[in-house]
Protein backbone atom coordinates (compact mmCIF):
# COMPACT_ATOMS: atom_id res chain seq x y z
CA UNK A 1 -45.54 -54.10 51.43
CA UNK A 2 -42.36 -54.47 50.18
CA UNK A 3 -41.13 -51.37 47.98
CA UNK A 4 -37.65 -49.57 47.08
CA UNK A 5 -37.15 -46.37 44.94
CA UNK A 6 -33.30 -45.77 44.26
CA UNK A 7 -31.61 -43.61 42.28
CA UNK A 8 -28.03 -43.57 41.50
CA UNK A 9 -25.11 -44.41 38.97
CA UNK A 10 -23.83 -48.09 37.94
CA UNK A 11 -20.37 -48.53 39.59
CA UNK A 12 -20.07 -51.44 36.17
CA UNK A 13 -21.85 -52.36 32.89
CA UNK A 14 -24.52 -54.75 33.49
CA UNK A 15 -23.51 -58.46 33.64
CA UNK A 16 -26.33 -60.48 31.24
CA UNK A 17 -27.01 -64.16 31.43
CA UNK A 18 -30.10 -66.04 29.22
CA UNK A 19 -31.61 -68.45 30.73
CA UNK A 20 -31.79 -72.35 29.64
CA UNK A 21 -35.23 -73.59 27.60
CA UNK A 22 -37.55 -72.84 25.22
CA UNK A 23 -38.06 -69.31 26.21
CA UNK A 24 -34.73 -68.03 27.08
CA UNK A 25 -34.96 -65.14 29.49
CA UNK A 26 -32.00 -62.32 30.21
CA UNK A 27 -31.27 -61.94 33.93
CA UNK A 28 -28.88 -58.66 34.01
CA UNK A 29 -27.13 -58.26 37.12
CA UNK A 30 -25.40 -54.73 38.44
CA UNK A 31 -24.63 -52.51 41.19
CA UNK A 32 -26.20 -49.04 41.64
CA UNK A 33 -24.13 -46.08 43.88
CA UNK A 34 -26.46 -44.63 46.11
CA UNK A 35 -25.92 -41.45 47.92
CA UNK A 36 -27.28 -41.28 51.39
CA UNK A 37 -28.34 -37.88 52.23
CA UNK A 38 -26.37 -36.91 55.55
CA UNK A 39 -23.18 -38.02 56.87
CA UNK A 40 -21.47 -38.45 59.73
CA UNK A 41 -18.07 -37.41 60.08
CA UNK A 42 -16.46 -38.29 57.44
CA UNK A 43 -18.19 -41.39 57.40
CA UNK A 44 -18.38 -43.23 53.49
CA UNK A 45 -21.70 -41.82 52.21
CA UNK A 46 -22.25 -43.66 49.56
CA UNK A 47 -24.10 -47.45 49.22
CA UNK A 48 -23.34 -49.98 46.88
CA UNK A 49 -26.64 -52.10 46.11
CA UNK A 50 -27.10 -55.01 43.79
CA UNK A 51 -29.79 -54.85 41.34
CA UNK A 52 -31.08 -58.00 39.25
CA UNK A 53 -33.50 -57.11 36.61
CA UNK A 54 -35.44 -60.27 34.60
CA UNK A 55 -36.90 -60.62 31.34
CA UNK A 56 -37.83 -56.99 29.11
CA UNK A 57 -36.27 -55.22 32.28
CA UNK A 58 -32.73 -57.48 31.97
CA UNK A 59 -32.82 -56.72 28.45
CA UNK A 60 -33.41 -52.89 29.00
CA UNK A 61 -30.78 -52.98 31.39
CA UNK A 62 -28.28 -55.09 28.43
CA UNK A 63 -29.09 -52.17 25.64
CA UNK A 64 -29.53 -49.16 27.37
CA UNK A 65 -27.56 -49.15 30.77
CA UNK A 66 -23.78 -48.33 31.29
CA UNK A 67 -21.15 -47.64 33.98
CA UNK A 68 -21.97 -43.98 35.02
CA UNK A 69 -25.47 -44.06 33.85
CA UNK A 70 -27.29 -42.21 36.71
CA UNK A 71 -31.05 -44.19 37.02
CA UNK A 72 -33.81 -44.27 38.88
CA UNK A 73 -34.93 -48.46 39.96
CA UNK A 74 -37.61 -49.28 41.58
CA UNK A 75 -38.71 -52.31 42.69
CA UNK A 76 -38.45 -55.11 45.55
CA UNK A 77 -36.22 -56.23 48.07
CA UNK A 78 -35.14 -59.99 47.66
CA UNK A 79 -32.88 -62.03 50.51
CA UNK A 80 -31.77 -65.12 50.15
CA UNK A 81 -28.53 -67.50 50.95
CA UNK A 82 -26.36 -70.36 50.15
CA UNK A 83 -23.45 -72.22 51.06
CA UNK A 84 -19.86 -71.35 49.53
CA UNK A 85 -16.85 -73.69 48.82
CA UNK A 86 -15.75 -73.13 52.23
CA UNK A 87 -18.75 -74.51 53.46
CA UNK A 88 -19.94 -71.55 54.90
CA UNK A 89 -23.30 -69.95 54.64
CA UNK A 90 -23.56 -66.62 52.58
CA UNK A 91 -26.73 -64.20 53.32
CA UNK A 92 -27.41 -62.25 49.86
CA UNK A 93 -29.80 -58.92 49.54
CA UNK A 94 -30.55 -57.86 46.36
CA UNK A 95 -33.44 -55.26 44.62
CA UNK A 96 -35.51 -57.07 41.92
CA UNK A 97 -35.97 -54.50 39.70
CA UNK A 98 -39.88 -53.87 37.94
CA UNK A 99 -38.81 -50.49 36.62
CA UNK A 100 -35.70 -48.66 35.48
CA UNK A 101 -35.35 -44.94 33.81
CA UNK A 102 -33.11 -42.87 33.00
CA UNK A 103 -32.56 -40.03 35.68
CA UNK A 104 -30.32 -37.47 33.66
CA UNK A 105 -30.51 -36.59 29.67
CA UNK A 106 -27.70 -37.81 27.17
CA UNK A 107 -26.08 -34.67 27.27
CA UNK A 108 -25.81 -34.36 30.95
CA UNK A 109 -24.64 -38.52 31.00
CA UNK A 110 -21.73 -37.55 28.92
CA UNK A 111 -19.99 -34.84 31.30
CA UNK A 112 -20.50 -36.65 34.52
CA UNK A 113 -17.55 -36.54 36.77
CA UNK A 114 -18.63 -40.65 37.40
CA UNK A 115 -17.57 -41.11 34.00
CA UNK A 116 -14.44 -39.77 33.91
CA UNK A 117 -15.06 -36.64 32.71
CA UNK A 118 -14.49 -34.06 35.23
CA UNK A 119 -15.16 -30.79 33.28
CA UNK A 120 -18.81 -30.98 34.51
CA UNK A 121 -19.77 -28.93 37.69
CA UNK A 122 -22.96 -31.00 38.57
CA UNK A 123 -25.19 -27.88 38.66
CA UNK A 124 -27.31 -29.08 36.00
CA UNK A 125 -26.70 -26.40 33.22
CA UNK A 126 -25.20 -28.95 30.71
CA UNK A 127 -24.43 -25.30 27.89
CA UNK A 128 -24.46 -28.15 24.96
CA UNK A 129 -27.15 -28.42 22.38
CA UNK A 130 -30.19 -29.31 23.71
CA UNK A 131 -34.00 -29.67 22.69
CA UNK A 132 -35.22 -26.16 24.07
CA UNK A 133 -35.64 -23.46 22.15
CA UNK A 134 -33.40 -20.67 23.04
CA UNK A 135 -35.31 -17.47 24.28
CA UNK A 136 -33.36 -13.61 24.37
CA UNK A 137 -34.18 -12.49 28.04
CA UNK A 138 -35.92 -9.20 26.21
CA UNK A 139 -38.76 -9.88 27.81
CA UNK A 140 -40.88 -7.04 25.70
CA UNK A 141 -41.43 -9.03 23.18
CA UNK A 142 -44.35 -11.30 23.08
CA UNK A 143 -44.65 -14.68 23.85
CA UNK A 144 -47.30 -16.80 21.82
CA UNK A 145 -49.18 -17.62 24.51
């Protein structure tokens, strides 16, 4: 089985090509930050993966995904290689991706430190509007359930 769940930020905006033909289809190319989960002293914690995402995925990835945008892919691994100008041969590894969503709301996607924003501690309180109602912690009164 081959099988990879990742979830980081885009280090760029997607690149998008179309294909040639009668059904032209978008190939949207990017690279995801991954954080591993321990460290070694002081080692760089962080990996850089490509991610190629075809057809209704490439053109989720052209609509919807930015630089910053923390996601969650999933998908396949996919080697391959080919020869350079040089003449020498170039070993690629990639993640097809079959599935891409969002791993943060809007609201918390605008203050990320990735962004450029640095206002945002990262605790996951984002304090802006959001779609909850807001509850007083009197907790005589009743609830409607």
């Amino acid at each position: 089985m081959n099988k990879v769940i990742l979830m980081g930020r885009l280090t760029r905006d997607p690149e998008v090509r179309y294909s040639q033909g009668d059904n032209p289809t978008a190939v949207a190319k990017y690279s995801l930050a991954v954080d591993r989960r321990f460290s070694r002293n002081d080692e760089n914690n962080t990996d850089f993966i490509n991610i190629v995402a075809f057809g209704k995925q490439g053109e989720f990835a052209e609509k919807y995904l930015h630089k910053g945008t923390k996601i969650l892919v999933s998908g396949r691994i996919q080697t391959g290689s080919y020869t350079n100008k040089e003449g020498q041969k170039v070993y690629t590894t990639e993640v097809v991706a079959e599935e891409q969503e969002f791993a943060e709301s809007k609201n918390a996607a605008s203050g990320n430190a990735f962004a450029g924003n640095s206002g945002d501690a990262g605790d996951g309180k984002s304090g802006g509007d959001d779609d909850f109602m807001k509850f007083d912690n009197d907790t005589s009164a009743e609830l409607p359930f």
